[in-house]
N, C-alpha and C. Protein backbone atom coordinates (compact mmCIF):
# COMPACT_ATOMS: atom_id res chain seq x y z
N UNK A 1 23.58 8.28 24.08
CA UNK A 1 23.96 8.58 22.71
C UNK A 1 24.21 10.07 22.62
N UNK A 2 25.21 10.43 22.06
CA UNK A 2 25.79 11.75 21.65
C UNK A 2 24.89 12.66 21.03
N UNK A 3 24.48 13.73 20.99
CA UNK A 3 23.71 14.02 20.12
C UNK A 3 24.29 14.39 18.94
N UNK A 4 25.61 14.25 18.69
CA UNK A 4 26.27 14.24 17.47
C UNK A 4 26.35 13.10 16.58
N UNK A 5 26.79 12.10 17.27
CA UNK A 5 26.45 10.41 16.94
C UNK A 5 24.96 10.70 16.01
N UNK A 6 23.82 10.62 16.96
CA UNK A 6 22.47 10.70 16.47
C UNK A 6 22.52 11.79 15.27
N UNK A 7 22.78 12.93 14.80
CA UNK A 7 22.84 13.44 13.90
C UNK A 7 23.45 12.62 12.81
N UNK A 8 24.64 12.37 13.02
CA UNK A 8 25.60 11.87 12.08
C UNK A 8 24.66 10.31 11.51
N UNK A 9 24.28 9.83 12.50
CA UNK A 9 23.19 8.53 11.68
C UNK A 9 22.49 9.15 10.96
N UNK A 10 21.59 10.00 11.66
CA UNK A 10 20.29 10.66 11.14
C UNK A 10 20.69 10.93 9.64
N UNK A 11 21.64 11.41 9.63
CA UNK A 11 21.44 12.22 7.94
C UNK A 11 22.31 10.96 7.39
N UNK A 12 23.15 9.46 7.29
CA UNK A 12 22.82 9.08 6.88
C UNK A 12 21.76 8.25 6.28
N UNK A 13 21.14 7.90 7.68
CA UNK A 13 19.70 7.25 6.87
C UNK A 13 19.09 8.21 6.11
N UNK A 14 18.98 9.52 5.96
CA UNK A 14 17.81 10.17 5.13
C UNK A 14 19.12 10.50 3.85
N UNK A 15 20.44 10.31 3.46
CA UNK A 15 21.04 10.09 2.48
C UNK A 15 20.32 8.73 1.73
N UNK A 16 21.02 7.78 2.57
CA UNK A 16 19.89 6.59 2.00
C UNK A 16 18.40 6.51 1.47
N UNK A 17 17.93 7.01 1.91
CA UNK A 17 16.60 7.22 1.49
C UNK A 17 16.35 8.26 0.20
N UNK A 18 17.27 9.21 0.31
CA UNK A 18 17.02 9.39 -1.13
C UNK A 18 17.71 9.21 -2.19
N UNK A 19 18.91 8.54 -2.09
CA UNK A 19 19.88 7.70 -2.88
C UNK A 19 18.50 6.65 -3.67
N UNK A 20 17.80 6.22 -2.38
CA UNK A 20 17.15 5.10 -3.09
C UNK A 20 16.06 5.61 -3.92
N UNK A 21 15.57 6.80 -3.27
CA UNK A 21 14.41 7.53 -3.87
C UNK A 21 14.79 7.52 -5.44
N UNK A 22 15.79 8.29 -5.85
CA UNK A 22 16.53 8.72 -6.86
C UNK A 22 16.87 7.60 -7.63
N UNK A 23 17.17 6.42 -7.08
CA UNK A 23 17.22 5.48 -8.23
C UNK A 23 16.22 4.64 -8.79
N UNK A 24 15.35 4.59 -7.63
CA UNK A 24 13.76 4.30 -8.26
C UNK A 24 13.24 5.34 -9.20
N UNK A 25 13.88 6.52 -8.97
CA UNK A 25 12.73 7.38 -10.30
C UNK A 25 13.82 7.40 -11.68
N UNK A 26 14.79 7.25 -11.59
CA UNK A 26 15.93 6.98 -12.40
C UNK A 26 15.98 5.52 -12.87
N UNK A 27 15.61 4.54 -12.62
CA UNK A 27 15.54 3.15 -12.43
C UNK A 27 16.85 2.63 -12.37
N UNK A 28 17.90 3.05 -11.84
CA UNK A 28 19.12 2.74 -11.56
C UNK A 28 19.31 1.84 -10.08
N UNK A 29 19.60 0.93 -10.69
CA UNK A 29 20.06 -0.14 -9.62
C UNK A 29 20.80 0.16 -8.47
N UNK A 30 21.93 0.83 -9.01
CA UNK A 30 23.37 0.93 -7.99
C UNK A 30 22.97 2.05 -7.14
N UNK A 31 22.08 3.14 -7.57
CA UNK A 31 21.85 4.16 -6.45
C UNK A 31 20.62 3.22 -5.47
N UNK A 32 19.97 2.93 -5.92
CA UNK A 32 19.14 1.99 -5.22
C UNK A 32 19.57 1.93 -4.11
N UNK A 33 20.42 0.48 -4.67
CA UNK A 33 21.37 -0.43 -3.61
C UNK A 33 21.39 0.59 -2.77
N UNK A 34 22.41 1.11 -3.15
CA UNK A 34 23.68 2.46 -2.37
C UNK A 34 22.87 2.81 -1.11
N UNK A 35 21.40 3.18 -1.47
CA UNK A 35 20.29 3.84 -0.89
C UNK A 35 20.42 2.51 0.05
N UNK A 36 19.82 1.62 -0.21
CA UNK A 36 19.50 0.47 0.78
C UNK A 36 20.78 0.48 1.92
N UNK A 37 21.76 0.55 1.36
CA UNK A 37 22.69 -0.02 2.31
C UNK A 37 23.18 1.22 3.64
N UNK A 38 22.86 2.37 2.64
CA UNK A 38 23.10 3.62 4.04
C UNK A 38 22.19 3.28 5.02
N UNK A 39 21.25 3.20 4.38
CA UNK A 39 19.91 3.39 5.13
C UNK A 39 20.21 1.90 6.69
N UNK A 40 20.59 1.29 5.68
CA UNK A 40 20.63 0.17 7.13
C UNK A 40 21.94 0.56 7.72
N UNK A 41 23.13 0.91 7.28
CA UNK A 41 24.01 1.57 8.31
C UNK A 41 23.42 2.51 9.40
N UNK A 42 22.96 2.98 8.86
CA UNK A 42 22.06 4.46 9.68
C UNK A 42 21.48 3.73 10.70
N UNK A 43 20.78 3.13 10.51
CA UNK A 43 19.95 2.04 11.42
C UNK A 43 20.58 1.58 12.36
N UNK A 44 21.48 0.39 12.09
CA UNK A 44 22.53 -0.11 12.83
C UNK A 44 23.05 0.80 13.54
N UNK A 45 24.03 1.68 13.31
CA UNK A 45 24.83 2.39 14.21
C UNK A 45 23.74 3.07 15.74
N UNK A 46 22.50 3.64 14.84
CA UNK A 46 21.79 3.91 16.00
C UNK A 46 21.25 3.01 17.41
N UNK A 47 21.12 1.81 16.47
CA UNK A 47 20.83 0.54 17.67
C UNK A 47 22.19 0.14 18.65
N UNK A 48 22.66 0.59 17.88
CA UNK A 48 24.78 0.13 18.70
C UNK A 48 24.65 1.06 19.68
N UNK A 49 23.80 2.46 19.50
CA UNK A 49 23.98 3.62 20.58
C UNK A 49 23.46 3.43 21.26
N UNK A 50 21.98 2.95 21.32
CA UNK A 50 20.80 3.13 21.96
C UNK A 50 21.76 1.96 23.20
N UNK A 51 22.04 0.59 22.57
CA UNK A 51 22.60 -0.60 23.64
C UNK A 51 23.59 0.00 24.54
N UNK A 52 24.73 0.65 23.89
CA UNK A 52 25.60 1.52 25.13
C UNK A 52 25.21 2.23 25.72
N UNK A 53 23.99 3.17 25.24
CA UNK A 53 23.15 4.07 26.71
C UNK A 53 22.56 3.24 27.13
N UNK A 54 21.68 2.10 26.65
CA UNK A 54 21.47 0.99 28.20
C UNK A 54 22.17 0.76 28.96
N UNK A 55 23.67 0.64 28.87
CA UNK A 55 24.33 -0.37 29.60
C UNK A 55 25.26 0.97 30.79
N UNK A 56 24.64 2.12 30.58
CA UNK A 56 25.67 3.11 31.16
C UNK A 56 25.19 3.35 32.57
């Protein structure tokens, strides 16, 4: 994994996380969500990396 790749996840999952933060103290749904769904992009993409540096 790139260490650019890994950045570029990295700060979306911690976007996500406070997208979601922010709509829990806001009680807004859609940042919530928003939050939820980076956060598992972030996730994902990193597991997609981690499998191609296995396979190298």
């Amino acid at each position: 994994m790139s260490a650019d790749d890994k950045i570029e996840n990295k700060g979306q999952e911690l976007k996500g996380k406070a997208k979601e933060a922010l709509g829990d103290a806001t009680d807004n749904k859609e940042w919530k969500a928003e939050g939820k769904k980076d956060k598992a992009a972030g996730n994902l993409k990193n597991a997609g990396e981690k499998i191609k540096d296995a396979f190298k």
